[in-house]
Protein backbone atom coordinates (compact mmCIF):
# COMPACT_ATOMS: atom_id res chain seq x y z
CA UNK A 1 -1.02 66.44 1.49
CA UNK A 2 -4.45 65.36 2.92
CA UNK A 3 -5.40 62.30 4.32
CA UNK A 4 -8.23 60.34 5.22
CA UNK A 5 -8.44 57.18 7.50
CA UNK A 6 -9.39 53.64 7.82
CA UNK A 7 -12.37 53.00 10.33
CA UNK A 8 -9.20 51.52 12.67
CA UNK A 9 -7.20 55.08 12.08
CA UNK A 10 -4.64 54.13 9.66
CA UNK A 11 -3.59 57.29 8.13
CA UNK A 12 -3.94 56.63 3.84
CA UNK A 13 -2.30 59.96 1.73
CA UNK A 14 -4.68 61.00 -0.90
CA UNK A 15 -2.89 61.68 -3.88
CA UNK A 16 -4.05 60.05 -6.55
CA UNK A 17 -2.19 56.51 -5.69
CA UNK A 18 -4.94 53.95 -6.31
CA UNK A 19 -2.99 51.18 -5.00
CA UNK A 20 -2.07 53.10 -1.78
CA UNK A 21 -6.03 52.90 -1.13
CA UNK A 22 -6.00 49.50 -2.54
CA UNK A 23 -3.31 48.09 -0.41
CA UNK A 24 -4.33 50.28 3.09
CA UNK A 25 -7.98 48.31 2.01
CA UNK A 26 -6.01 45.05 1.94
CA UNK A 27 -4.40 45.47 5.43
CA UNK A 28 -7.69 46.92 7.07
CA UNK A 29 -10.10 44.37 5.86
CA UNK A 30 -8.49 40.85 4.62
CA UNK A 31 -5.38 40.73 6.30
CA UNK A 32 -6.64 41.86 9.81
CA UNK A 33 -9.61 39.71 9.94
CA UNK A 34 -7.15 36.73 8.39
CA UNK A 35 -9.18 36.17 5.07
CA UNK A 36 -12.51 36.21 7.10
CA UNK A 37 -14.29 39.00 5.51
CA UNK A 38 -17.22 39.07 3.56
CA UNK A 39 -18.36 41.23 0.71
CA UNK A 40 -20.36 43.62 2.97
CA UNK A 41 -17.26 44.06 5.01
CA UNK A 42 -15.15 45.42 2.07
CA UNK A 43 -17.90 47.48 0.78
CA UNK A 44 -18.47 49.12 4.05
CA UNK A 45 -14.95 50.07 4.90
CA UNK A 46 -14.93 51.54 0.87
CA UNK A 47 -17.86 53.49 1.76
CA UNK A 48 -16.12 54.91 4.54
CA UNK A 49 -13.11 56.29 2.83
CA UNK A 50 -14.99 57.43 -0.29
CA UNK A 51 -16.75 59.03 2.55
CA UNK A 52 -14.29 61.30 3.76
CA UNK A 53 -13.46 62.48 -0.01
CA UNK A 54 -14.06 65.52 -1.83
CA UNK A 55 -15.42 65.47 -5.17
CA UNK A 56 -12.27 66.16 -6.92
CA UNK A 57 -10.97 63.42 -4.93
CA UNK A 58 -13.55 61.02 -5.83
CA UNK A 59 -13.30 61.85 -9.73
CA UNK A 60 -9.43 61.26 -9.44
CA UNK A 61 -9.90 57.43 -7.72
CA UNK A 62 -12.87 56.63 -10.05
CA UNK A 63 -10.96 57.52 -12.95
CA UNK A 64 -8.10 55.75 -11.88
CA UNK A 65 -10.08 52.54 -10.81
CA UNK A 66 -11.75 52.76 -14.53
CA UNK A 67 -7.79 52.83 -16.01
CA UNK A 68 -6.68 49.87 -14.24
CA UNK A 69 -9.81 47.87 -14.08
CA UNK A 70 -9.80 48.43 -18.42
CA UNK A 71 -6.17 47.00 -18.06
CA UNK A 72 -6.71 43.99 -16.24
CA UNK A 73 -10.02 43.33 -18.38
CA UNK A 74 -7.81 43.68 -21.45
CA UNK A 75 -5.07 41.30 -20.12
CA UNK A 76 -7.94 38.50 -19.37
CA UNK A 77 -9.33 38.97 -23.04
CA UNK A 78 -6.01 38.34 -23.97
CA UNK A 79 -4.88 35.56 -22.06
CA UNK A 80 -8.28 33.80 -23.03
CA UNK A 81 -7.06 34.39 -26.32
CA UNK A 82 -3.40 33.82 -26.09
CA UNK A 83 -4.94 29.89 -24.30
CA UNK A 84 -7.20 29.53 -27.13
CA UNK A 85 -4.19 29.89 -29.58
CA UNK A 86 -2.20 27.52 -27.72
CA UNK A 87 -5.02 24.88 -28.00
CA UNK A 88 -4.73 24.70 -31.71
């Protein structure tokens, strides 16, 4: 299995896992810098994985990010909803 690494070295397995990336993101960028991290720093260190991708790679995480991200925005439609009920 391939892998690619964080601009520190951490080793992060491509296959497939989005939340593998997600979480090796978490560690590199928020949690090393304790919560002091800007926008530009997460985008950069992004950049530099998507970097070191392939473009079967890249389709794989973009369609993966599209899946959860159209989860997540259904949940918040629905727990708008579900709140709106719940005021009546």
């Amino acid at each position: 299995m391939r892998t690619i690494k964080t601009t520190s070295g951490e080793a992060i397995s491509i296959d497939g896992d989005l939340l593998a990336v997600m979480e090796a993101l978490y560690k590199e960028v928020t949690a090393k810098r304790e919560f002091e991290r800007s926008f530009e720093d997460m985008v950069k260190e992004i950049q530099h994985l998507i970097g070191q991708m392939d473009e079967e790679e890249r389709r794989t995480y973009l369609a993966e990010s599209l899946f959860l991200n159209t989860v997540k925005y259904e949940n918040d439609k629905l727990e708008a909803y579900m709140k709106k009920l719940s005021k009546k």
